[in-house]
Protein backbone atom coordinates (compact mmCIF):
# COMPACT_ATOMS: atom_id res chain seq x y z
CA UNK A 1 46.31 -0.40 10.78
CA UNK A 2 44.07 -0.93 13.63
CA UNK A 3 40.45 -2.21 12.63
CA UNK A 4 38.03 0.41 13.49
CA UNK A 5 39.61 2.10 10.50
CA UNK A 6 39.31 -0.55 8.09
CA UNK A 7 35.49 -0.53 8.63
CA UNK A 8 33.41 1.10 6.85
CA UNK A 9 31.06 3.71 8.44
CA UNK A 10 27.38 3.22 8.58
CA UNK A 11 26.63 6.33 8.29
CA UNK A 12 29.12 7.07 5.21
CA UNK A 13 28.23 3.82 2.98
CA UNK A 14 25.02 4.47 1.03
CA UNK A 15 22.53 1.84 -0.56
CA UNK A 16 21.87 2.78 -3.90
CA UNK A 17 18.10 2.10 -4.58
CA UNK A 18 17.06 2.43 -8.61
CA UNK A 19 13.16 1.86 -8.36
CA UNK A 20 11.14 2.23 -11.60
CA UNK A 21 7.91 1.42 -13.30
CA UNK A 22 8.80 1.03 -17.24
CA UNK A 23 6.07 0.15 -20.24
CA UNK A 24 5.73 -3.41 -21.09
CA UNK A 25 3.12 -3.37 -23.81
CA UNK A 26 5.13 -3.28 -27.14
CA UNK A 27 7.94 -5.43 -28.00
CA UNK A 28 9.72 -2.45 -28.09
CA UNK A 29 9.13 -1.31 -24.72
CA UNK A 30 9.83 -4.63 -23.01
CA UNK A 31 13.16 -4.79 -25.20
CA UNK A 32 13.79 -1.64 -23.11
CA UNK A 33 13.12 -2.79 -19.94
CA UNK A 34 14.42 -5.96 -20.39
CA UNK A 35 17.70 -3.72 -21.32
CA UNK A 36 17.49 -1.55 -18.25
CA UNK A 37 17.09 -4.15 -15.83
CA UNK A 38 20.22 -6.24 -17.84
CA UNK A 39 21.98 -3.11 -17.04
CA UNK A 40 21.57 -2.55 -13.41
CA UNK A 41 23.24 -6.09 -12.72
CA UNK A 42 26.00 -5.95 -14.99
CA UNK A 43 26.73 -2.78 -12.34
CA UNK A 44 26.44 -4.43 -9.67
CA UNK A 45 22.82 -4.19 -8.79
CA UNK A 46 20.77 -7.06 -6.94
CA UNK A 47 17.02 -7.43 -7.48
CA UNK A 48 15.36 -6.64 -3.81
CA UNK A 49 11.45 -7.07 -5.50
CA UNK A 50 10.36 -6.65 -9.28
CA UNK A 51 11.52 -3.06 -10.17
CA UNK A 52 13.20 -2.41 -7.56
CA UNK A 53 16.85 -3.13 -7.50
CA UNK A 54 19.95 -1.82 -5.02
CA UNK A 55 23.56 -2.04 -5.19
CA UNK A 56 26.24 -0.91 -2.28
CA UNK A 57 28.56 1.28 -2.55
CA UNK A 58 31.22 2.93 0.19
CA UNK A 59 30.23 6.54 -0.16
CA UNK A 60 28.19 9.53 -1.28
CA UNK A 61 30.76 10.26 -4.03
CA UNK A 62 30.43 6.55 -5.56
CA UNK A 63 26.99 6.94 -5.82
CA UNK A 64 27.05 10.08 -7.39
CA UNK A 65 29.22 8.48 -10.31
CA UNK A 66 27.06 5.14 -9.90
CA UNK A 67 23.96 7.89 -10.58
CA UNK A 68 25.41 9.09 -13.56
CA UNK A 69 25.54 5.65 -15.45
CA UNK A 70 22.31 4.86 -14.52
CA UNK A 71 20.66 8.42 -15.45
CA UNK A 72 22.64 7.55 -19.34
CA UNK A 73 21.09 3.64 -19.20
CA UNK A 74 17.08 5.48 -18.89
CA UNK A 75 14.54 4.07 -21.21
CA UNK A 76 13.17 6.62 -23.09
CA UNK A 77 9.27 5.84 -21.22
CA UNK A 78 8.61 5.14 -18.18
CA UNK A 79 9.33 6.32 -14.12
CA UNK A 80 12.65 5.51 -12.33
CA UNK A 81 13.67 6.88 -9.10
CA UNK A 82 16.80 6.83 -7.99
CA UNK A 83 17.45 6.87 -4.17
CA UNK A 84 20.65 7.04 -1.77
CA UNK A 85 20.28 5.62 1.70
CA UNK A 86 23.05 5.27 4.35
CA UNK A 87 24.00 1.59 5.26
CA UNK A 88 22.70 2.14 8.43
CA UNK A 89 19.02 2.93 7.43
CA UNK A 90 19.28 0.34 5.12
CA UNK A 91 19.72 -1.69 7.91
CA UNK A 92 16.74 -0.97 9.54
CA UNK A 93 14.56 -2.11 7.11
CA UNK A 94 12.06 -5.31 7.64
CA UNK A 95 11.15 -7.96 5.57
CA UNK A 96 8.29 -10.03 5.52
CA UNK A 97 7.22 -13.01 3.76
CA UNK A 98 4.08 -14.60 3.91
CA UNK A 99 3.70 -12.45 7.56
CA UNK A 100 7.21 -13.83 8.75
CA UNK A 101 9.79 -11.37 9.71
CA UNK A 102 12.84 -12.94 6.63
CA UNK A 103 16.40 -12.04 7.09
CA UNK A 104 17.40 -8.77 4.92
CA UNK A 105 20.10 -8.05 2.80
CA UNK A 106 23.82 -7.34 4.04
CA UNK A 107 26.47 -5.08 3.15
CA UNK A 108 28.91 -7.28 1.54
CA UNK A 109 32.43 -7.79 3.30
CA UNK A 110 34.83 -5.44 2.48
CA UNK A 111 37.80 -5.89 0.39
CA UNK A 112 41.17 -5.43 1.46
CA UNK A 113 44.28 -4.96 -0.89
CA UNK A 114 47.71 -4.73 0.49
């Protein structure tokens, strides 16, 4: 199988962004959050700043089942966004830290089974 094929397009693969603002003031509240959050990375998610989180994933129709989970997992307070971006805007983003341009996050290498 030639190569080009076995890549992945950027414009097909999609970032799934979850970012939300949840309650923290009752025990209750951070149990939630603290469940959410436990939630996200058991699916694959990876913390890109507090409350915001992002997994990816190879197409539109994996994030639509991704969404799904995630819309059952919502605390029952609170504001979470969900957001799908292709790979390739994702890829555009910048990073600074303390004014330095950092290195951002890559797609991770695809996996091949024969």
């Amino acid at each position: 199988m030639p190569e080009s094929r076995l890549t992945l397009s950027g414009y097909r693969a999609v970032w799934f962004v979850a970012l939300f603002d949840l309650p923290v003031k009752t025990r209750e509240a951070r149990r939630d959050y603290a469940r959410f959050r436990k939630e996200l990375r058991k699916r694959g998610f990876s913390m890109l700043q507090y409350s915001v989180y992002a997994r990816f994933l190879p197409s539109e129709e994996a994030w639509d089942a991704y969404r799904r989970q995630v819309v059952n997992l919502l605390p029952p307070q609170g504001e979470v966004r969900l957001l799908a971006i292709t790979d390739r805007q994702f890829g555009k983003m910048e990073t600074y830290r303390a004014r330095k341009l950092a290195t951002s996050a890559k797609r991770p290498g695809q996996l091949l089974l024969f």
